[in-house]
C-alpha atoms as a PDB file:
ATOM      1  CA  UNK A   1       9.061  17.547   3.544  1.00  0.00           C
ATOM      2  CA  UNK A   2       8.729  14.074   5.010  1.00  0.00           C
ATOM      3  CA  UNK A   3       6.498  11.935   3.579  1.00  0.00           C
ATOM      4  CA  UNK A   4       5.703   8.705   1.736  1.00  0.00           C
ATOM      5  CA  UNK A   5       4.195   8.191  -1.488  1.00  0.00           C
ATOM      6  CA  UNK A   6       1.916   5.424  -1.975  1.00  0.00           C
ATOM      7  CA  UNK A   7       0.799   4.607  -5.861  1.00  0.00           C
ATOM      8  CA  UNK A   8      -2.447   2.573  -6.108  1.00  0.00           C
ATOM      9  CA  UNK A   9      -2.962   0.692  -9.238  1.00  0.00           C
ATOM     10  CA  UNK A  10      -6.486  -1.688  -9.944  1.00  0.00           C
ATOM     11  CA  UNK A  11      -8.459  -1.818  -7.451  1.00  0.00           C
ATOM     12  CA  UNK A  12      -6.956  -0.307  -4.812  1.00  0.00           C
ATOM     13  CA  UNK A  13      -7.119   2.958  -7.008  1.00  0.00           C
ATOM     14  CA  UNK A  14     -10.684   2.557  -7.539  1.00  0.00           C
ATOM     15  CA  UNK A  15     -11.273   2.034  -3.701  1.00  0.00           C
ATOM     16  CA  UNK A  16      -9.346   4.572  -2.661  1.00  0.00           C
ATOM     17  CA  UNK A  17     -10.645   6.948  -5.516  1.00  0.00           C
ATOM     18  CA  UNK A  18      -7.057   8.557  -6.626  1.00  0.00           C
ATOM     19  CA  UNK A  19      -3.834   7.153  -8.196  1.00  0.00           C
ATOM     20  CA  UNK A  20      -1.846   7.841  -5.645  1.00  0.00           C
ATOM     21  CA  UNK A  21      -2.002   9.034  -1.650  1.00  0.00           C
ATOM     22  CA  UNK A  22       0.958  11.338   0.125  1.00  0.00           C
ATOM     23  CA  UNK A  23       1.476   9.490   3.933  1.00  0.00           C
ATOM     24  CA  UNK A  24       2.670  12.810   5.528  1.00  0.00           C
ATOM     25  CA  UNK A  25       4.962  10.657   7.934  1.00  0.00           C
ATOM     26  CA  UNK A  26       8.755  10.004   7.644  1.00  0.00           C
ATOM     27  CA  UNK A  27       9.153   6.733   8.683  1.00  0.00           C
ATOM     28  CA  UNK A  28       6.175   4.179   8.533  1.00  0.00           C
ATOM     29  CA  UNK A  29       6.298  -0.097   8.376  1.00  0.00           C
ATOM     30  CA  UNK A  30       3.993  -1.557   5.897  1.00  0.00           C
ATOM     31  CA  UNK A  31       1.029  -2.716   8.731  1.00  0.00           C
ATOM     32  CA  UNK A  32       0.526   1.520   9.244  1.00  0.00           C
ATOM     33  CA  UNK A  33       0.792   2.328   5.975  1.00  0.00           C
ATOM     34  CA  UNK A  34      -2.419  -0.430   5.277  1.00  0.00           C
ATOM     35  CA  UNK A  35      -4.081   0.929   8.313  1.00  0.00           C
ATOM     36  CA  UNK A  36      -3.684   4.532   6.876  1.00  0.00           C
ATOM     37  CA  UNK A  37      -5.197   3.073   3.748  1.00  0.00           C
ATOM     38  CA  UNK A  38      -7.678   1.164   5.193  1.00  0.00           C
ATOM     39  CA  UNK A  39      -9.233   4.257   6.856  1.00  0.00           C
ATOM     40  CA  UNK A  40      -9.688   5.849   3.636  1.00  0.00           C
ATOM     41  CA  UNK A  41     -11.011   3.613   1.644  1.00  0.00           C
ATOM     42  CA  UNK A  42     -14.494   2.858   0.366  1.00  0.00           C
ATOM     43  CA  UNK A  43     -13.976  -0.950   0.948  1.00  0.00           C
ATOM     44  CA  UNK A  44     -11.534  -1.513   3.053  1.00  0.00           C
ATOM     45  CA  UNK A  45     -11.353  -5.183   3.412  1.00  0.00           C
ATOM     46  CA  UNK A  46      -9.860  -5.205  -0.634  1.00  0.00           C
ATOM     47  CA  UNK A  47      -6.821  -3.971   1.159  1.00  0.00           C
ATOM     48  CA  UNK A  48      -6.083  -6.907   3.187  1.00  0.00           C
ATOM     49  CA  UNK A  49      -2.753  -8.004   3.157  1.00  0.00           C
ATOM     50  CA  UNK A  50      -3.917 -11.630   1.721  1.00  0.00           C
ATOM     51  CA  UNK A  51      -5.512  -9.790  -1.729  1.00  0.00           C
ATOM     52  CA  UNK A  52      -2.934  -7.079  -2.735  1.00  0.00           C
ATOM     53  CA  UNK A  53       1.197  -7.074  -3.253  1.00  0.00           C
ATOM     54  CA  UNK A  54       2.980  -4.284  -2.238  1.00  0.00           C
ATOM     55  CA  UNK A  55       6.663  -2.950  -3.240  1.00  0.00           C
ATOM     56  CA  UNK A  56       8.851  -0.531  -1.757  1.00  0.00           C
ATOM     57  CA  UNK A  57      10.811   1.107  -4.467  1.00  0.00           C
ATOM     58  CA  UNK A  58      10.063  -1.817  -6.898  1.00  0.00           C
ATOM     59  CA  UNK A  59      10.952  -4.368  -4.753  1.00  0.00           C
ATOM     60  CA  UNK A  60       8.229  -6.774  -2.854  1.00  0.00           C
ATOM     61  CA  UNK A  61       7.761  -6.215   0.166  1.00  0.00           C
ATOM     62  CA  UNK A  62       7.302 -10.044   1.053  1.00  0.00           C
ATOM     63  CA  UNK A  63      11.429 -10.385  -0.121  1.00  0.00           C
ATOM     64  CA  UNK A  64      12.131  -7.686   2.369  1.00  0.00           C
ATOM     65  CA  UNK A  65      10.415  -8.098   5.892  1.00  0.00           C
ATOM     66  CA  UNK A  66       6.718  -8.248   4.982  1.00  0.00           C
ATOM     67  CA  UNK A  67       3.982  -6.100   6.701  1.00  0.00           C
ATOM     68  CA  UNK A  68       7.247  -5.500   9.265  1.00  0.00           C
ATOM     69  CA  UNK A  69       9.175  -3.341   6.747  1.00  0.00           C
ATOM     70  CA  UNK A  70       9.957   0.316   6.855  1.00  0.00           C
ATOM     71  CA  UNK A  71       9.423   2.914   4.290  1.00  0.00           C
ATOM     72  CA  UNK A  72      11.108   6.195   5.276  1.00  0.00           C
ATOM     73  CA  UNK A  73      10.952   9.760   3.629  1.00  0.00           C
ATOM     74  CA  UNK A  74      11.096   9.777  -0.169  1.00  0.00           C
ATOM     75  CA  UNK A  75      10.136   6.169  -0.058  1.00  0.00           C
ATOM     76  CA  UNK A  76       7.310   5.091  -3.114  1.00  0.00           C
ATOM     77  CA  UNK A  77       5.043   2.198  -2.119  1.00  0.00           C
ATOM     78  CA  UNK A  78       3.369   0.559  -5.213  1.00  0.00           C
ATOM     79  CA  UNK A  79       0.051  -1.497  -3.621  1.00  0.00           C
ATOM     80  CA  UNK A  80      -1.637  -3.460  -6.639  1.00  0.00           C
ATOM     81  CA  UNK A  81      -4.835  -5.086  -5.825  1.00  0.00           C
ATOM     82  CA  UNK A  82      -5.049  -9.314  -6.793  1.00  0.00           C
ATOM     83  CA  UNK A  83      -8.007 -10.442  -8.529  1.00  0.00           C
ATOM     84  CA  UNK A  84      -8.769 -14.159  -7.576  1.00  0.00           C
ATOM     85  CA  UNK A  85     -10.720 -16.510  -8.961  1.00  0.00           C
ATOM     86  CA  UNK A  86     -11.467 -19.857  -9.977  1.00  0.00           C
ATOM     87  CA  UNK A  87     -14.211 -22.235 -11.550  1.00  0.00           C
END
């Protein structure tokens, strides 16, 4: 079967209103896989790249390419919304 699991932790779970999503592609860079996302969310401007981090297999994707990398079959994307603040 070839597709990409994508885990949503925080907000992005709550936005997207499951723990995880199934990308039923086999080969998807991290910009499509956000625009995917950003189509089913409630708000979708929580998943801009500038408020969440995002790993492929564990690793970030901003040590790898960025929004440019590639997640292929069996892939698992880990998207974790950031909570900013300040005084």
């Amino acid at each position: 079967m070839l597709l990409i699991t994508i885990n949503l932790l925080g907000g992005a779970k709550k936005i997207i209103g499951a723990p995880s999503i199934v990308f039923y592609r086999s080969i998807a860079s991290i910009s499509e896989i956000l625009a995917f996302l950003q189509e089913n969310a409630v708000e979708p401007k929580i998943l801009d790249s500038n408020n969440i981090l995002i790993a492929i297999n564990g690793i970030e994707s901003s040590a790898l390419s960025g929004n440019d990398t590639v997640a292929k079959t069996g892939d698992v994307i880990t998207i974790v919304s950031v909570v900013h603040g300040g005084i």
